[in-house]
C-alpha atoms as a PDB file:
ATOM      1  CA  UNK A   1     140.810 136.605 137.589  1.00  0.00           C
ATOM      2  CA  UNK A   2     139.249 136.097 133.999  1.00  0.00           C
ATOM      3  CA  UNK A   3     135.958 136.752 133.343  1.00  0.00           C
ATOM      4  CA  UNK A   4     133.102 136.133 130.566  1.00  0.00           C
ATOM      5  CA  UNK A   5     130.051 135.389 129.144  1.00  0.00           C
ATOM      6  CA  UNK A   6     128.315 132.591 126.882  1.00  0.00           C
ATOM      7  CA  UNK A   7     125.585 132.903 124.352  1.00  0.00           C
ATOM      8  CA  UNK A   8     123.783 130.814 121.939  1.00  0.00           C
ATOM      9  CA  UNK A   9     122.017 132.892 119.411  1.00  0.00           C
ATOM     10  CA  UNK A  10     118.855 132.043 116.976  1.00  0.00           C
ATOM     11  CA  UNK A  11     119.137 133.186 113.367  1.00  0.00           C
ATOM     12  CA  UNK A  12     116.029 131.872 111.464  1.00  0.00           C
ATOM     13  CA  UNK A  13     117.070 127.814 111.421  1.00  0.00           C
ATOM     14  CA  UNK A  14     121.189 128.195 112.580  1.00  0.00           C
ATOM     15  CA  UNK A  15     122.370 128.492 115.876  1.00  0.00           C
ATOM     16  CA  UNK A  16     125.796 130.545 116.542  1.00  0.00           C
ATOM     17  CA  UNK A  17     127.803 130.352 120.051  1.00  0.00           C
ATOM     18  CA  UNK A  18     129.486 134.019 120.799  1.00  0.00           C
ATOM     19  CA  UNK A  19     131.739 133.592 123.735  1.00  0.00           C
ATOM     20  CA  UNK A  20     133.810 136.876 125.215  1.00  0.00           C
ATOM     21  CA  UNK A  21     137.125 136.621 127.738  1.00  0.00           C
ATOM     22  CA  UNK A  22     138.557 138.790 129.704  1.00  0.00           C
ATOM     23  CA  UNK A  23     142.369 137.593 129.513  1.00  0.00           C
ATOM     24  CA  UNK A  24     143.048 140.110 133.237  1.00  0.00           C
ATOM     25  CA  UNK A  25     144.410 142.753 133.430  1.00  0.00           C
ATOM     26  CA  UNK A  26     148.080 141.199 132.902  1.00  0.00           C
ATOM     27  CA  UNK A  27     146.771 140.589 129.792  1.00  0.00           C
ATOM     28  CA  UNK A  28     144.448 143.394 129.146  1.00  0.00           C
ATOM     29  CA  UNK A  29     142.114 142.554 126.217  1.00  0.00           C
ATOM     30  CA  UNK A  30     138.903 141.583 125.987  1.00  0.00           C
ATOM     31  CA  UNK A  31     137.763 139.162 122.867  1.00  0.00           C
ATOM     32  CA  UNK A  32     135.243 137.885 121.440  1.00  0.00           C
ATOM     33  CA  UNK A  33     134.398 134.950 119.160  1.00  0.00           C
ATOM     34  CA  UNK A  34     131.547 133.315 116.959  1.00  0.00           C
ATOM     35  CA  UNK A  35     131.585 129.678 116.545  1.00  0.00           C
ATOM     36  CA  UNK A  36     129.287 127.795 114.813  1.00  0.00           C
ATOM     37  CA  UNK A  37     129.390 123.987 115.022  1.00  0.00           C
ATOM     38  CA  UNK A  38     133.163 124.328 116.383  1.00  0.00           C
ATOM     39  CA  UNK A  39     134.431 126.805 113.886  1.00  0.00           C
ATOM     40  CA  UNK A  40     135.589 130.096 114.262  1.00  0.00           C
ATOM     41  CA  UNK A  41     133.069 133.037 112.329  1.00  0.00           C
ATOM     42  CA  UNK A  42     134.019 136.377 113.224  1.00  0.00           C
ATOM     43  CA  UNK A  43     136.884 137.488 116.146  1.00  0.00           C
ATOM     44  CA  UNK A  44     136.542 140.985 117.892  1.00  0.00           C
ATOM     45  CA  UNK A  45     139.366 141.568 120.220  1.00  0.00           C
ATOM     46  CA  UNK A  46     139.610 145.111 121.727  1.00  0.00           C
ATOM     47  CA  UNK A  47     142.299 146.404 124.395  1.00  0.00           C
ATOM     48  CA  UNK A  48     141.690 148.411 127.867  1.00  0.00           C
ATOM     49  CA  UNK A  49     145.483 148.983 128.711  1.00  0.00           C
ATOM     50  CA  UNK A  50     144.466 152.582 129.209  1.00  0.00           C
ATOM     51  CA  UNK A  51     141.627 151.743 131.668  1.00  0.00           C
ATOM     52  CA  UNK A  52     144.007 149.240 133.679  1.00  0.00           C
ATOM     53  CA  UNK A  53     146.559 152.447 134.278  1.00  0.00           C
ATOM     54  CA  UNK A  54     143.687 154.796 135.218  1.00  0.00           C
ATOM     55  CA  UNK A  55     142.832 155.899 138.702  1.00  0.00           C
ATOM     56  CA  UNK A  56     139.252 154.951 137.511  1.00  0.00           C
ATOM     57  CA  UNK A  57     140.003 151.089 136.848  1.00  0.00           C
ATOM     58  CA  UNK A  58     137.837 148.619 138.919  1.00  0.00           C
ATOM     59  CA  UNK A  59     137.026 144.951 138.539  1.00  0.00           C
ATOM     60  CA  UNK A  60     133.061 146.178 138.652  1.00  0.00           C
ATOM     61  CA  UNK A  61     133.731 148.791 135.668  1.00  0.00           C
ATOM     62  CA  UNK A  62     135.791 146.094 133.626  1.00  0.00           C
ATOM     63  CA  UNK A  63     132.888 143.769 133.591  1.00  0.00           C
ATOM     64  CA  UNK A  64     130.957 145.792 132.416  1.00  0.00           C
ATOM     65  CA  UNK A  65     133.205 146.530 129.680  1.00  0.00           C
ATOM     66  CA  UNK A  66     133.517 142.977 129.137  1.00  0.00           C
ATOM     67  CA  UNK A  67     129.398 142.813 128.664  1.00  0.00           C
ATOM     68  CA  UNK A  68     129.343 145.541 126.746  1.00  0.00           C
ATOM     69  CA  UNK A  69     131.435 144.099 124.086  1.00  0.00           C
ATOM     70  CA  UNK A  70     129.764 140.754 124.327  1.00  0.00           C
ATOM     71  CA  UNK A  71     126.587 142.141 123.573  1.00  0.00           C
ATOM     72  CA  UNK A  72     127.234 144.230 120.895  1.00  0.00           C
ATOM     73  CA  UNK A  73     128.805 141.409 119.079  1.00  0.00           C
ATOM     74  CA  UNK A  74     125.283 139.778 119.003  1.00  0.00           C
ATOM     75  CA  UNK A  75     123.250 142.796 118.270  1.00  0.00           C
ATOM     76  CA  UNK A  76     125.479 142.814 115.162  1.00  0.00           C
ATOM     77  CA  UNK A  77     124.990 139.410 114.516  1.00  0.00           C
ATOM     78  CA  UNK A  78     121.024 139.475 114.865  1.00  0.00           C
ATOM     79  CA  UNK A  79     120.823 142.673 112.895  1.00  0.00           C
ATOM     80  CA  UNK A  80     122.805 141.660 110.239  1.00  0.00           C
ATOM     81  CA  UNK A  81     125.933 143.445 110.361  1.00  0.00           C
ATOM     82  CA  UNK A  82     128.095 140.528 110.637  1.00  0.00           C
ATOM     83  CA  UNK A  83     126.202 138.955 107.831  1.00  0.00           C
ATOM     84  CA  UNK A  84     128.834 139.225 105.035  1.00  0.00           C
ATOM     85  CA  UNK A  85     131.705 137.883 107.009  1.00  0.00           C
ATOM     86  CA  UNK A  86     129.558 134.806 108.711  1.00  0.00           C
ATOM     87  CA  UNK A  87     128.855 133.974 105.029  1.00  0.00           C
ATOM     88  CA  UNK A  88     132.276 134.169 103.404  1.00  0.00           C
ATOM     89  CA  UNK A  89     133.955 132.371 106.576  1.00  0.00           C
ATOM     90  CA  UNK A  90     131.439 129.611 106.234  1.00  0.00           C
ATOM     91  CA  UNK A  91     131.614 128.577 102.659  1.00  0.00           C
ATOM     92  CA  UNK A  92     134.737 130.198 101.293  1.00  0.00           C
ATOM     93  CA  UNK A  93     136.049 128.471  97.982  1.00  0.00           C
ATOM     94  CA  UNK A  94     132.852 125.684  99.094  1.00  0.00           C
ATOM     95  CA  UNK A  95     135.851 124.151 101.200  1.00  0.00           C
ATOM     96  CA  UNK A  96     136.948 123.758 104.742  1.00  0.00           C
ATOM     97  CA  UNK A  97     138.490 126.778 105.549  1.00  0.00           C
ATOM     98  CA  UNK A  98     140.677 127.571 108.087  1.00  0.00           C
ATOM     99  CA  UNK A  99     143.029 125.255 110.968  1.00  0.00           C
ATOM    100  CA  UNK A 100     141.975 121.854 112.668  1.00  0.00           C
ATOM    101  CA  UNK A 101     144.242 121.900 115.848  1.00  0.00           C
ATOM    102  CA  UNK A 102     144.371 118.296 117.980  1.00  0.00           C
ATOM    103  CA  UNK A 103     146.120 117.234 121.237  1.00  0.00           C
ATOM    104  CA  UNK A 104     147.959 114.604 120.377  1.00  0.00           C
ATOM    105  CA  UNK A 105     148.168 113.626 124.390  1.00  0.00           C
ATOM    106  CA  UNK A 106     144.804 114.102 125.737  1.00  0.00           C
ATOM    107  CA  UNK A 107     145.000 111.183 128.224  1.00  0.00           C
ATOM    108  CA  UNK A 108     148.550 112.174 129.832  1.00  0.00           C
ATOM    109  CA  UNK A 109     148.757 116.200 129.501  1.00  0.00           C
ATOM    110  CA  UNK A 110     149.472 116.690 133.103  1.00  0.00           C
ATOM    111  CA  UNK A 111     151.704 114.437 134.955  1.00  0.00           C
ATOM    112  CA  UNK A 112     153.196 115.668 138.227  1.00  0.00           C
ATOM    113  CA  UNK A 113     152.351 118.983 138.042  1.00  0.00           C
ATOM    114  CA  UNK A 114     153.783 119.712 135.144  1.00  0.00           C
ATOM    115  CA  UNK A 115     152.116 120.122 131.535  1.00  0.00           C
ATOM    116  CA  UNK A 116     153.374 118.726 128.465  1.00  0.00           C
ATOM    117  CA  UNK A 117     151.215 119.178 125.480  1.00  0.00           C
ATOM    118  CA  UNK A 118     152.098 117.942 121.924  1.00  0.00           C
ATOM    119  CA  UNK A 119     150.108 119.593 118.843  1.00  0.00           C
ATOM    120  CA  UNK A 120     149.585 119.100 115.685  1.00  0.00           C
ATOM    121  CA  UNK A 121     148.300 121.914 113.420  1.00  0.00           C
ATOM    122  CA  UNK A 122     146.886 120.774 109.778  1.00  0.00           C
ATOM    123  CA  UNK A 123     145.152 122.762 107.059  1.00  0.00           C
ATOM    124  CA  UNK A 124     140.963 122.127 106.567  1.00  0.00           C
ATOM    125  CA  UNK A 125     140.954 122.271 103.307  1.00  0.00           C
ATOM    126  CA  UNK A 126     144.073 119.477 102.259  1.00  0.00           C
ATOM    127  CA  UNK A 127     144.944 117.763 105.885  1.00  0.00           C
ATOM    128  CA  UNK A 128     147.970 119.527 104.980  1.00  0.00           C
ATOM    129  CA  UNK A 129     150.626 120.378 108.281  1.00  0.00           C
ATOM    130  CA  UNK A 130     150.816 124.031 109.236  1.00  0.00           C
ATOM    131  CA  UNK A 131     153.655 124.861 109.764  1.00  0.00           C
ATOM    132  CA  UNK A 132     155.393 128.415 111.458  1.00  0.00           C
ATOM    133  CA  UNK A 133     152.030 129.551 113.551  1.00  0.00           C
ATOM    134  CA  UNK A 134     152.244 130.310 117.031  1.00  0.00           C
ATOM    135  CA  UNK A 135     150.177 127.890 119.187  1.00  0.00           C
ATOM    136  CA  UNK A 136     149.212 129.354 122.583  1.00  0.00           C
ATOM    137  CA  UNK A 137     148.564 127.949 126.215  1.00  0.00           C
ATOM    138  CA  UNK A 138     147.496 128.758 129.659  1.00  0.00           C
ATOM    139  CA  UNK A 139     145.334 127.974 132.708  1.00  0.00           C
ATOM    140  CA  UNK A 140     141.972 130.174 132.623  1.00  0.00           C
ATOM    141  CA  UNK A 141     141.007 130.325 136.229  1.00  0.00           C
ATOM    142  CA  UNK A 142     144.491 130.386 137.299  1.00  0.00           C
ATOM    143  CA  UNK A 143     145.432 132.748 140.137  1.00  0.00           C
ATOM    144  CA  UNK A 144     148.113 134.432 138.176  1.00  0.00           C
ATOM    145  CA  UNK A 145     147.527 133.917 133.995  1.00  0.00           C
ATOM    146  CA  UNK A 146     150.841 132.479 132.505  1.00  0.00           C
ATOM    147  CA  UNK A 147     151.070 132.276 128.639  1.00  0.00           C
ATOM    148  CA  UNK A 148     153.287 129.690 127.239  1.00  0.00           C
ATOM    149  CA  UNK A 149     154.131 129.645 123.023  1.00  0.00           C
ATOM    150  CA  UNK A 150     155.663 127.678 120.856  1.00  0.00           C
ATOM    151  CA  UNK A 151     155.755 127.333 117.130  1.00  0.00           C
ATOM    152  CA  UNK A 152     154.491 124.881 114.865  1.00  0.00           C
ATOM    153  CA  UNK A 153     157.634 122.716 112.734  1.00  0.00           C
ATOM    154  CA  UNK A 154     157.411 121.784 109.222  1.00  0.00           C
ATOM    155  CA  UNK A 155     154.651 118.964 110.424  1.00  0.00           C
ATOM    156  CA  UNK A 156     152.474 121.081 112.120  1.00  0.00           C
ATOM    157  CA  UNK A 157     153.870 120.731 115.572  1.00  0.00           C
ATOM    158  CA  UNK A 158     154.732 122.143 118.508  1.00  0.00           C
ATOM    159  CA  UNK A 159     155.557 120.834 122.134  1.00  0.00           C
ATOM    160  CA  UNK A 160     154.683 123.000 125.130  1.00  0.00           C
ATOM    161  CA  UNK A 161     155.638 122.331 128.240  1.00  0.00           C
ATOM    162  CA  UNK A 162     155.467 123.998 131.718  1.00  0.00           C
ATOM    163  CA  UNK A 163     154.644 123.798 135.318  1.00  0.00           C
ATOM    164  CA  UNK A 164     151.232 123.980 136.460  1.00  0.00           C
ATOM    165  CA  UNK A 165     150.833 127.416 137.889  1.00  0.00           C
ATOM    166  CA  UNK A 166     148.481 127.900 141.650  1.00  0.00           C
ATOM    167  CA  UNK A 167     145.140 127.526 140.657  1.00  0.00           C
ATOM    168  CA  UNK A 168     142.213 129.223 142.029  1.00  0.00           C
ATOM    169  CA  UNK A 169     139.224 127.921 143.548  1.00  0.00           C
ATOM    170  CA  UNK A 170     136.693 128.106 140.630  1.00  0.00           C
ATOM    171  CA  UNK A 171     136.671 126.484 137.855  1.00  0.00           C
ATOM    172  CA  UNK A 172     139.666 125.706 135.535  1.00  0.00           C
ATOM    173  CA  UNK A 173     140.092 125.623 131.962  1.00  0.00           C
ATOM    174  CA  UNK A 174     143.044 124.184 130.128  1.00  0.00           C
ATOM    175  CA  UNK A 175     143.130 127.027 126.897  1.00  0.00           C
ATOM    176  CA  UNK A 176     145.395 126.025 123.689  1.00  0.00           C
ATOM    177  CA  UNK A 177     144.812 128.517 120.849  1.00  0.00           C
ATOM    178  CA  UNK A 178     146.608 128.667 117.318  1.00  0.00           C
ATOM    179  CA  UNK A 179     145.552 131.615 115.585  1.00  0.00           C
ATOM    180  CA  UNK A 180     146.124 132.207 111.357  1.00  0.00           C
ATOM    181  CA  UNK A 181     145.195 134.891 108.890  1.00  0.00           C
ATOM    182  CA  UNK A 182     142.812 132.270 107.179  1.00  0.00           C
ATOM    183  CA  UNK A 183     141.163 130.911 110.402  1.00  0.00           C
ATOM    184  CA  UNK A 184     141.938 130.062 113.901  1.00  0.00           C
ATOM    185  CA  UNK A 185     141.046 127.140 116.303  1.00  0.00           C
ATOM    186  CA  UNK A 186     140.863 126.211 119.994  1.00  0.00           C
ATOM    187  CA  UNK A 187     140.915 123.431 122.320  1.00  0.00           C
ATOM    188  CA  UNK A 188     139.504 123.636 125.711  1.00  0.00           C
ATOM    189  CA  UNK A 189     139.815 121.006 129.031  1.00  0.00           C
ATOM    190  CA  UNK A 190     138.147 121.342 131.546  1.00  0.00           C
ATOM    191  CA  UNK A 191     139.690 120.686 135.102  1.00  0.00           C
ATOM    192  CA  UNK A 192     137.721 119.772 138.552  1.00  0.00           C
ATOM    193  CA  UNK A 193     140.265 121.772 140.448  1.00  0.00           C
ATOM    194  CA  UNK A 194     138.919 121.143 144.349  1.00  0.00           C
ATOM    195  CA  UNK A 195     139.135 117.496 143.983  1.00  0.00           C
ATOM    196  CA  UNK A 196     142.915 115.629 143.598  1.00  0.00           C
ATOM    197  CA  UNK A 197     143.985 112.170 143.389  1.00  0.00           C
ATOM    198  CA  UNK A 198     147.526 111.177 145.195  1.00  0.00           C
ATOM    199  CA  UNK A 199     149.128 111.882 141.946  1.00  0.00           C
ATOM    200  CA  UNK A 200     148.486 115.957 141.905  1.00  0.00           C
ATOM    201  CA  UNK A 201     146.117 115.811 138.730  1.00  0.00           C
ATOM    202  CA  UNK A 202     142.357 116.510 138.568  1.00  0.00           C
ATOM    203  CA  UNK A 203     140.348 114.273 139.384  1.00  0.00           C
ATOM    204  CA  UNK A 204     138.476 114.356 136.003  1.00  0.00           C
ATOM    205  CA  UNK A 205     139.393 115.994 132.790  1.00  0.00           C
ATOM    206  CA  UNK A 206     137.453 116.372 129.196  1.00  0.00           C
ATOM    207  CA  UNK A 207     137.037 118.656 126.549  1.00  0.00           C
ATOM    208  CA  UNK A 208     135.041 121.389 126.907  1.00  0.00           C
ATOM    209  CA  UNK A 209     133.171 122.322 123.745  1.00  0.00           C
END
């Protein structure tokens, strides 16, 4: 299963959230982000194939890994490092920068156990649809983590749809991700997993900020 690690960080009067993931070892990368106010600063991703294939690989080992990485991202952002990049990201061209990503279904994403998601991918800076960029989904929590892709059309959308995979008993996090050279964006829904109405869906679902 998954793992991570959440941090708000202090810098004189702004506030940054650094969040690292453990995609598993199916999916073995670790990766780290730095939002502020919902948009994406810096990415770090970094992979551990080689560790995963070693006789040395335990799930103790790769959390630590997983910390590691996490909080050297912040050290870099307290001391500085990251300074030039934060800046530039947040106030390139004095525009938005970057993707806005929405679900255009958030009240009737999973019906049945089965997920259909439609998204639409637009440009910050014009509204404009973006098209041909690869929007990503999957179940975090999940007791096997399946990936599921499609590609935005000429109006920014793309319709993914898939069975819901067994869950685990923690918690459970609907992921969609869209991912561009100028910027990248993410949606997150939370899912009460122990809890189920006669239908098969959670009991209660939002958007996890």
């Amino acid at each position: 299963m998954s793992s991570g690690f959440n941090t708000d960080v202090q810098i004189g009067g702004q506030v940054f959230h650094v969040q690292t993931e453990d995609r598993g070892p199916a999916h073995p990368v670790i990766d780290t982000v730095v939002y502020q106010n919902g948009r994406v600063l810096h990415r770090r991703s970094s992979n551990y194939r080689h560790f995963v294939e070693s006789d040395e690989f335990n799930h103790e080992g790769l959390r630590d890994r997983v910390e590691e990485q996490h909080r050297s991202v912040i050290e870099d952002l307290r001391s500085g490092v990251l300074e030039p990049q934060v800046a530039a990201a947040a106030t390139q061209d004095g525009r938005p920068s970057g993707i806005q990503m929405q679900l255009m279904n958030p009240g009737s994403w999973l019906t049945g156990g089965h997920i259909f998601l439609d998204v639409e991918l637009v440009r910050r800076a014009d509204r404009g649809p973006q098209a041909g960029v690869e929007v990503e989904a999957f179940i975090d929590g999940a007791i096997e983590e399946r990936r599921y892709s499609e590609v935005t059309d000429s109006l920014g959308r793309a319709r993914l749809r898939f069975s819901l995979p067994p869950l685990g008993k923690g918690d459970l996090t609907l992921v969609i991700r869209a991912a561009t050279p100028g910027g990248n964006d993410e949606l997150r829904f939370a899912m009460r997993s122990r809890t189920k109405n006669s239908t098969g869906q959670p009991a209660n679902e939002k958007p996890a900020n």
